[in-house]
Protein backbone atom coordinates (compact mmCIF):
# COMPACT_ATOMS: atom_id res chain seq x y z
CA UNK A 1 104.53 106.36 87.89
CA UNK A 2 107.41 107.52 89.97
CA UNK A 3 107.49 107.59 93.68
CA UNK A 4 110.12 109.82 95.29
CA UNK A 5 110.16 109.08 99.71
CA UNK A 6 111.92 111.38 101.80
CA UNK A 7 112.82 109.98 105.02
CA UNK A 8 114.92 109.47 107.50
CA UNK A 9 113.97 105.38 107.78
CA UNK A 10 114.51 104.57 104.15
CA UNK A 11 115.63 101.24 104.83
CA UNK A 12 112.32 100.34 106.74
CA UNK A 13 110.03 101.59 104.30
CA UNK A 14 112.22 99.73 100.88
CA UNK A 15 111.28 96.62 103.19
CA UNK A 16 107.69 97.36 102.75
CA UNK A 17 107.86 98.51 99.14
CA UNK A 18 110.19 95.73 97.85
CA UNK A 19 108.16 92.87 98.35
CA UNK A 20 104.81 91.57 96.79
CA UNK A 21 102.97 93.17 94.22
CA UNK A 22 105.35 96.60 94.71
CA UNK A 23 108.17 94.79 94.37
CA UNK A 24 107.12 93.01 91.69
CA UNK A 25 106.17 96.48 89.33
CA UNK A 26 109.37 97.67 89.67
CA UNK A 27 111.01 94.99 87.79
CA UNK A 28 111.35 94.19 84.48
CA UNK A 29 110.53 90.70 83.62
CA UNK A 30 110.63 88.62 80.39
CA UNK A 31 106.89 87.73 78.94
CA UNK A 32 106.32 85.05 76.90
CA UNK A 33 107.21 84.97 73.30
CA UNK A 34 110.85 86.97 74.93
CA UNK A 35 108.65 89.74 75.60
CA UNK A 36 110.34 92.35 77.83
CA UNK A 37 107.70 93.99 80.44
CA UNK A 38 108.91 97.27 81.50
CA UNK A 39 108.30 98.41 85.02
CA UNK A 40 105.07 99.70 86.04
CA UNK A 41 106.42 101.53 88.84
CA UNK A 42 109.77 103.40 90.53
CA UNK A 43 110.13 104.01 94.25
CA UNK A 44 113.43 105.85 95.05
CA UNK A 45 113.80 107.30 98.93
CA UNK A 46 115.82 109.86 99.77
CA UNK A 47 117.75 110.41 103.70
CA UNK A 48 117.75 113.79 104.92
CA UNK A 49 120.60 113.08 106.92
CA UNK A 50 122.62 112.69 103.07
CA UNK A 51 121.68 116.13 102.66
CA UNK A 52 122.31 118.22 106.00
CA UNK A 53 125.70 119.69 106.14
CA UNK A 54 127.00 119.49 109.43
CA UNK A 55 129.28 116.65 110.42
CA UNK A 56 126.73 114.52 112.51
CA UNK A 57 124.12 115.10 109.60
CA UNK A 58 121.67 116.64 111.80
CA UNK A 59 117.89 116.99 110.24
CA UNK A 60 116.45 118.50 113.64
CA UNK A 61 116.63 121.42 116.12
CA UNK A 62 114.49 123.42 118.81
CA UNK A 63 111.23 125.06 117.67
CA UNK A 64 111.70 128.84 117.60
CA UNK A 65 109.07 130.14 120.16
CA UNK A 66 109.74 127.36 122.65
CA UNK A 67 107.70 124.44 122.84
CA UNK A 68 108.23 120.39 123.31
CA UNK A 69 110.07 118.41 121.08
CA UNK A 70 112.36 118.67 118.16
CA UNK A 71 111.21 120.32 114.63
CA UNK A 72 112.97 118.71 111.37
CA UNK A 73 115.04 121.32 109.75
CA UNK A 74 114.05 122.72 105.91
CA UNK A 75 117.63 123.09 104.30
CA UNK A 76 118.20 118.81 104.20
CA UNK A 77 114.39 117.99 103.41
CA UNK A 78 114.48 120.66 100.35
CA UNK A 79 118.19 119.43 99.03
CA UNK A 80 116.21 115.87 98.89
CA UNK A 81 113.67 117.30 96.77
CA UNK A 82 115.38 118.82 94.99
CA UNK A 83 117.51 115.80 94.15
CA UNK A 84 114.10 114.03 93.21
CA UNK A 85 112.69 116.05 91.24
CA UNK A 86 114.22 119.47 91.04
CA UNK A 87 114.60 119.70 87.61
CA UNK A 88 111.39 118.60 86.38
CA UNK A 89 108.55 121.28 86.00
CA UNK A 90 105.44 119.44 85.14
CA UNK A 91 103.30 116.56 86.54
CA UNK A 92 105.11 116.51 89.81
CA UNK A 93 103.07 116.41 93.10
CA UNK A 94 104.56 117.04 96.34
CA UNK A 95 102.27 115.60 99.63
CA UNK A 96 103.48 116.55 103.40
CA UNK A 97 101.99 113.82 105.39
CA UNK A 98 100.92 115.45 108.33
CA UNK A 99 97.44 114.38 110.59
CA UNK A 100 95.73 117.90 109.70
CA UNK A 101 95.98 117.34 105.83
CA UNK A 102 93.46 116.59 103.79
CA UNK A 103 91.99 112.74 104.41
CA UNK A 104 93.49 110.61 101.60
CA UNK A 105 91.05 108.47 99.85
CA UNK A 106 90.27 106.12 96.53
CA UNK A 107 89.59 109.29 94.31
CA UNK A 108 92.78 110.87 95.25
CA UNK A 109 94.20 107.76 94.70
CA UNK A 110 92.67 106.98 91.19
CA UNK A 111 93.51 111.28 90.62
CA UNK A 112 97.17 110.91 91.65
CA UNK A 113 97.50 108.20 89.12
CA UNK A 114 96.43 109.61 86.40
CA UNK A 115 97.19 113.23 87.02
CA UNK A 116 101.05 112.86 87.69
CA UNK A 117 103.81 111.47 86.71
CA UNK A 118 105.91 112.11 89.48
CA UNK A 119 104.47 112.00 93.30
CA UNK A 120 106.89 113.10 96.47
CA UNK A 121 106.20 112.02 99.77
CA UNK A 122 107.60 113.49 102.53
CA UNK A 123 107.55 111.91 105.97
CA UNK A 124 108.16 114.12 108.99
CA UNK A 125 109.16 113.10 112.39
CA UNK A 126 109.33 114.88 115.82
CA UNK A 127 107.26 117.66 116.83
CA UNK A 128 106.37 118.32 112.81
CA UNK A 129 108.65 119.95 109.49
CA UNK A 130 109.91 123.60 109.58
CA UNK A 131 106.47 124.61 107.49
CA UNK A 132 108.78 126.92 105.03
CA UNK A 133 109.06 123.43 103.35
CA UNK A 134 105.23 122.89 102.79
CA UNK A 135 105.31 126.84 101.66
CA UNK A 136 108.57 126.77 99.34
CA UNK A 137 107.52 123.42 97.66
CA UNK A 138 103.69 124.11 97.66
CA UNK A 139 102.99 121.23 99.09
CA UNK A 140 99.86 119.56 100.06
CA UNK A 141 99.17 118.19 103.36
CA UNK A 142 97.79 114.68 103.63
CA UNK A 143 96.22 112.76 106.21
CA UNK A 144 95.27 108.54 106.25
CA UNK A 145 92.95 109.15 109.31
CA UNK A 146 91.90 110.33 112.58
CA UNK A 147 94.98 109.67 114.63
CA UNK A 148 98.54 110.57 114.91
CA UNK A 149 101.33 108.49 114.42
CA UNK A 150 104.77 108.94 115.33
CA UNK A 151 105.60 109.15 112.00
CA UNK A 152 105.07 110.08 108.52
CA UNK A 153 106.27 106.63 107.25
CA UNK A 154 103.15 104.38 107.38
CA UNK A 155 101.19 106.96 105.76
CA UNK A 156 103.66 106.90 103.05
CA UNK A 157 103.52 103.92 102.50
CA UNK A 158 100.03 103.77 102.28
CA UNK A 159 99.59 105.97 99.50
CA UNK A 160 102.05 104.89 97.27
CA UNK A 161 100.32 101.18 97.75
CA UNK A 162 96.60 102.65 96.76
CA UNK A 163 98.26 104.53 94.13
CA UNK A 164 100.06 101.98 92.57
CA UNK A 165 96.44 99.61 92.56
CA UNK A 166 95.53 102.76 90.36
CA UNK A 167 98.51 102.56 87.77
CA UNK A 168 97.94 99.69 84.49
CA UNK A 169 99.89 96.64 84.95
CA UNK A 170 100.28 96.70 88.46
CA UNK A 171 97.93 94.43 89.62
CA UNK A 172 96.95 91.17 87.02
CA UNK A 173 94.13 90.96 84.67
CA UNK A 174 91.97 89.76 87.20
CA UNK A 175 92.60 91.72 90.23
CA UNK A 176 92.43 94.88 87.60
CA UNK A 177 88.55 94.41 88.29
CA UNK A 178 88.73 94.32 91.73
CA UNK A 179 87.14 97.85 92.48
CA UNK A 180 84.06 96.73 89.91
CA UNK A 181 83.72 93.80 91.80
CA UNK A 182 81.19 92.89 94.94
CA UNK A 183 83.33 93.87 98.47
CA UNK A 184 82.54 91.50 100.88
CA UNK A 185 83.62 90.98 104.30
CA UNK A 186 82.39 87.45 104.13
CA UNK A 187 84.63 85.19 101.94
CA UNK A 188 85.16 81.79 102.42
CA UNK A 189 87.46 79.08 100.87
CA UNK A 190 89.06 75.37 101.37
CA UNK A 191 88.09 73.38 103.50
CA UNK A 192 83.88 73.31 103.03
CA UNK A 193 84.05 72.22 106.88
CA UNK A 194 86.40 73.70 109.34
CA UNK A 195 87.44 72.08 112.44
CA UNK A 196 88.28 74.25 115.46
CA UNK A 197 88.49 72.94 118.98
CA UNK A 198 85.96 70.09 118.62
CA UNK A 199 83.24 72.20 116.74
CA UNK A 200 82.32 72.27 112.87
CA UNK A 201 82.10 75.36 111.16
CA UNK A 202 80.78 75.12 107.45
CA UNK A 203 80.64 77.23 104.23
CA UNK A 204 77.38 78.83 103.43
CA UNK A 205 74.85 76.43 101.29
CA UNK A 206 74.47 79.27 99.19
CA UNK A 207 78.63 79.31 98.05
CA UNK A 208 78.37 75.75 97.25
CA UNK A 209 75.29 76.30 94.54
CA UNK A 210 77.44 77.67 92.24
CA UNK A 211 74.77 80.24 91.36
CA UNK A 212 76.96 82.94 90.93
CA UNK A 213 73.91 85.47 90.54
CA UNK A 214 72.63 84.71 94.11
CA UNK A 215 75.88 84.39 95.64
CA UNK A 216 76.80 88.20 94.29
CA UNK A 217 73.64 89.39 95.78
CA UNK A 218 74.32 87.60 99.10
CA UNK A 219 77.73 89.25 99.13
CA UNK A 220 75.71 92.56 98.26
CA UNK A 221 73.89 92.47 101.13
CA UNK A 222 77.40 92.31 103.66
């Protein structure tokens, strides 16, 4: 799975993307027995700014029609596509994040996965994107909730972590079961009794038994 991130903060989101289990499936790591594990995935971000062609890179301008606020420019945004992904014509999906798309959830998640093999992401800023980008690149509009954010960034980020969850090898053997298993807000671990500011707090009889029947039902019912 290849992730392609158009933004202007590249070096904020590779911070994100570069550590824990991310940064781990984009290496490639010796197994045992010298087996070589390939990586799982590939993030690559690309600045707008790298593309615009005036000499203070300029990605933005005033909305035609008046209006508040800046509006990111096409030309710069669709030169970074194109430098993704350009010149391949099948399995590529291209998502505008943007808080009137369509809400992102585990199906699209588990969908982009194994749908595509290339996903862009492209993370506006200001008042919005010059929408002859989402039109030229048929783009779909995303959203990760009921709220706008200054930026198209977090989003971003968010899907290409679901995704990834979705993508073989990423996560171990064990976490691999993680969406079959019980999802409980209640979880406990070491030590059995907790000391906070003079009081005791203790772990559940029931997590102690060791009945792991009844403790998956208890969990059920969270």
């Amino acid at each position: 799975m290849n992730f392609h991130v158009i933004t202007i903060f590249p070096d904020i989101c590779q911070a994100y993307t570069d550590a824990g289990v991310l940064g781990r499936a984009q290496k490639t790591e010796k197994g045992k027995g010298a087996k070589v594990r390939g990586k799982k995935i590939s993030i690559t971000y690309y600045n707008p700014r790298d593309y615009a062609t005036d000499k203070h890179r300029k990605v933005d301008d005033r909305p035609y029609g008046g209006g508040p606020g800046m509006v990111m420019k096409a030309e710069p945004i669709l030169k970074a596509w194109d430098m993704a992904v350009g010149r391949k014509k099948s399995k590529v999906k291209t998502l505008l994040m943007s808080p009137r798309g369509v809400k992102f959830d585990q199906k699209m998640a588990k969908d982009l996965a194994g749908k595509f093999e290339h996903v862009v992401l492209i993370s506006g800023r200001y008042e919005g994107i010059d929408a002859r980008v989402k039109n030229i690149l048929k783009a779909d509009e995303v959203s990760v909730g009921d709220y706008v954010l200054t930026g198209g960034e977090l989003p971003a980020l968010s899907i290409i972590d679901a995704v990834s969850r979705e993508v073989p090898g990423v996560l171990g053997t064990f976490e691999s079961l993680e969406d079959q298993r019980v999802s409980s807000g209640e979880m406990y671990t070491r030590p059995e009794i907790l000391e906070y500011k003079k009081k005791k707090y203790q772990v559940p009889p029931i997590y102690l038994s060791g009945r792991h029947k009844e403790i998956e039902q208890e969990r059920s019912k969270k």
